[in-house]
Protein backbone atom coordinates (compact mmCIF):
# COMPACT_ATOMS: atom_id res chain seq x y z
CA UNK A 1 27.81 27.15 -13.75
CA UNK A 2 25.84 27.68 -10.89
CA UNK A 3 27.26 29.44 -8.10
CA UNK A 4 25.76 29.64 -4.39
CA UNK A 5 27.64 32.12 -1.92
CA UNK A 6 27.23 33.62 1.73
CA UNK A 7 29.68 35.46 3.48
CA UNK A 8 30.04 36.86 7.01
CA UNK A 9 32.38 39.03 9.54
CA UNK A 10 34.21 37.02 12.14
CA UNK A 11 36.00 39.12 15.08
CA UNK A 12 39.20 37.39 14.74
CA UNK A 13 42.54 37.82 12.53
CA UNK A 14 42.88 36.19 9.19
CA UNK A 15 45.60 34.18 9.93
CA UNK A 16 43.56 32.28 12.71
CA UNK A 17 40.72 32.22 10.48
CA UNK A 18 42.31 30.88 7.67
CA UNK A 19 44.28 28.05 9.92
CA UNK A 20 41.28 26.65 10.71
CA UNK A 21 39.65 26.37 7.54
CA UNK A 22 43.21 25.08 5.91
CA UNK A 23 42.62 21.88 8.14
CA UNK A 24 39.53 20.06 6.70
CA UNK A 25 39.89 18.12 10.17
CA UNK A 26 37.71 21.15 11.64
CA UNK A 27 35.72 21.39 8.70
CA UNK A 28 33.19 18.62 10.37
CA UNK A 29 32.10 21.33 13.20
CA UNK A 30 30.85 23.44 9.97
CA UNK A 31 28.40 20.70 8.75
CA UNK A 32 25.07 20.53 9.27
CA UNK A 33 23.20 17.11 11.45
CA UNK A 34 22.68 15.39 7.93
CA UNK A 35 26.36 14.91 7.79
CA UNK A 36 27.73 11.55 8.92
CA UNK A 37 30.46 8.83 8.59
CA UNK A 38 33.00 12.03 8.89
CA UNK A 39 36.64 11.04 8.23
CA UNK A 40 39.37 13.23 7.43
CA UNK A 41 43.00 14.15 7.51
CA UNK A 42 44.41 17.36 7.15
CA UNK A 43 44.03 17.63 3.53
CA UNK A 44 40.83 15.38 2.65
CA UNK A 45 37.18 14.85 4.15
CA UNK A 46 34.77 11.97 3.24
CA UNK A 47 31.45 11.91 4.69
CA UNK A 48 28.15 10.81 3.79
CA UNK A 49 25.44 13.27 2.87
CA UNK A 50 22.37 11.32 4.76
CA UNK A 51 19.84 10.34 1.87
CA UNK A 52 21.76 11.88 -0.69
CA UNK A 53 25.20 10.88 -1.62
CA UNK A 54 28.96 10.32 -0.84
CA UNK A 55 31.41 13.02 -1.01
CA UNK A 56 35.33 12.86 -0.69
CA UNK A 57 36.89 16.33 -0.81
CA UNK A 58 40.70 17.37 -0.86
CA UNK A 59 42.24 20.54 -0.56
CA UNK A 60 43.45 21.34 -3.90
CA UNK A 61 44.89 24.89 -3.29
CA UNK A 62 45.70 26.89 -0.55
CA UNK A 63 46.58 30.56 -0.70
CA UNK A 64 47.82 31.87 2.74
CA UNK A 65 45.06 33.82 4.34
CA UNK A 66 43.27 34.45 1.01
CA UNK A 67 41.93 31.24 -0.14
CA UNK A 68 41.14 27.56 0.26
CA UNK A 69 39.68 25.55 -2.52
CA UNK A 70 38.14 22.07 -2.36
CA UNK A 71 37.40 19.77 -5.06
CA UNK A 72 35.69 16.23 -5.04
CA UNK A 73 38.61 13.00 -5.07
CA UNK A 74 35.68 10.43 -6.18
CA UNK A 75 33.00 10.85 -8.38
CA UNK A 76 30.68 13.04 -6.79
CA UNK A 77 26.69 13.75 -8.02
CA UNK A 78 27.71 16.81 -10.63
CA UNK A 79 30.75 18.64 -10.63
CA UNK A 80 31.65 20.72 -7.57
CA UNK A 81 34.44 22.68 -6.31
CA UNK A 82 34.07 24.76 -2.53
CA UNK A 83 35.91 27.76 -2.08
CA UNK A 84 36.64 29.57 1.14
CA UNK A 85 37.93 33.41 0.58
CA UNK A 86 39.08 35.52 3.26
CA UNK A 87 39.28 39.57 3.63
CA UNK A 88 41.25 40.94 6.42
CA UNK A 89 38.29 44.07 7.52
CA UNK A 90 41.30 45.26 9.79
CA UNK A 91 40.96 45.81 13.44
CA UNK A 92 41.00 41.77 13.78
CA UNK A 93 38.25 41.19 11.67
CA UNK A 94 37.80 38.95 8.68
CA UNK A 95 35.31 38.39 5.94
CA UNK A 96 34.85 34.97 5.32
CA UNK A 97 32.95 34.01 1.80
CA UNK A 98 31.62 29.99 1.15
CA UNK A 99 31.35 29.51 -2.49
CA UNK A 100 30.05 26.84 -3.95
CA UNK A 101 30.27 26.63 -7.93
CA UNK A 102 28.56 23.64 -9.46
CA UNK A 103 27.65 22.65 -12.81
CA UNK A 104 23.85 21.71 -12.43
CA UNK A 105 21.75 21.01 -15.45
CA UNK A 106 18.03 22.56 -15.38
CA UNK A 107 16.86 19.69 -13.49
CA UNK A 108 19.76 18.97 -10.74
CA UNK A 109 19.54 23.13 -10.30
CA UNK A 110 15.61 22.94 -9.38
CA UNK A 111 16.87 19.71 -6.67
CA UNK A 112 19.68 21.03 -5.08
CA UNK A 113 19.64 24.93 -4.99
CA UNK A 114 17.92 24.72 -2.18
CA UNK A 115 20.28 22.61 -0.45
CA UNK A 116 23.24 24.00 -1.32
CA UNK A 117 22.29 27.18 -0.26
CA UNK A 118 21.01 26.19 3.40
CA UNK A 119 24.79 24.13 3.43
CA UNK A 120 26.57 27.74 2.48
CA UNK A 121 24.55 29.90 5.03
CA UNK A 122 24.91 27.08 7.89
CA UNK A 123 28.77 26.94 7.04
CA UNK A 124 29.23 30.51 7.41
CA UNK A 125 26.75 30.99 10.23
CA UNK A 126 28.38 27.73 12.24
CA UNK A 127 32.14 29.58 11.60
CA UNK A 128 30.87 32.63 13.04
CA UNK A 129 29.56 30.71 15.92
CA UNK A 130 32.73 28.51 16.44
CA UNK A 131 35.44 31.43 16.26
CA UNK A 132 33.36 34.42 16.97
């Protein structure tokens, strides 16, 4: 299992951080430009990953203000699942953590390390950004 993290501080309260991620209707505004063909509900996301592949997600499990974990609804390239965790820091601040765990073999893991990491770090990053 491979996993690929990044987390980050966000000056707001959980609860509004964890609303928005619990929606993957917002989750578009955290994807990078290589994203396209976005369609979602409140509980699903299918996009298109531009020369790469195409991903459905759903929400699988939601823990309130702790956790959100999302797991592929089609076949995707390798198994996947995307976690979101959540730390209240007090003082309306909350740690948000992007995991991805994937099972890679030796070859997939050389391909799309890389990748997955720059996708973690922009998804934290582009939170920060969006709710401060």
């Amino acid at each position: 299992m491979t996993i690929i993290q990044n987390s980050v501080d966000i000056h707001r309260p959980i609860e509004a951080v964890y609303a928005f991620l619990a929606d993957m209707n917002n989750h578009e505004q955290l994807m990078p430009d290589n994203i396209y063909d976005w369609s979602s509900t409140e509980d699903e996301a299918r996009f298109t990953i531009k020369n790469m592949a195409k991903l459905a997600l759903k929400i699988s499990q939601r823990v309130a203000n702790k956790e959100i974990i999302c797991i592929p609804i089609e076949e995707a390239p390798f198994a996947l699942t995307l976690r979101w965790k959540l730390d209240d820091k007090g003082v309306e601040t909350t740690n948000a953590t992007f995991v991805i765990e994937a099972e890679l073999n030796m070859m997939m893991k050389m391909m799309a390390s890389s990748p997955l990491q720059k996708l973690a770090d922009h998804q934290v990053n582009t939170l920060k950004n969006i709710l401060g």
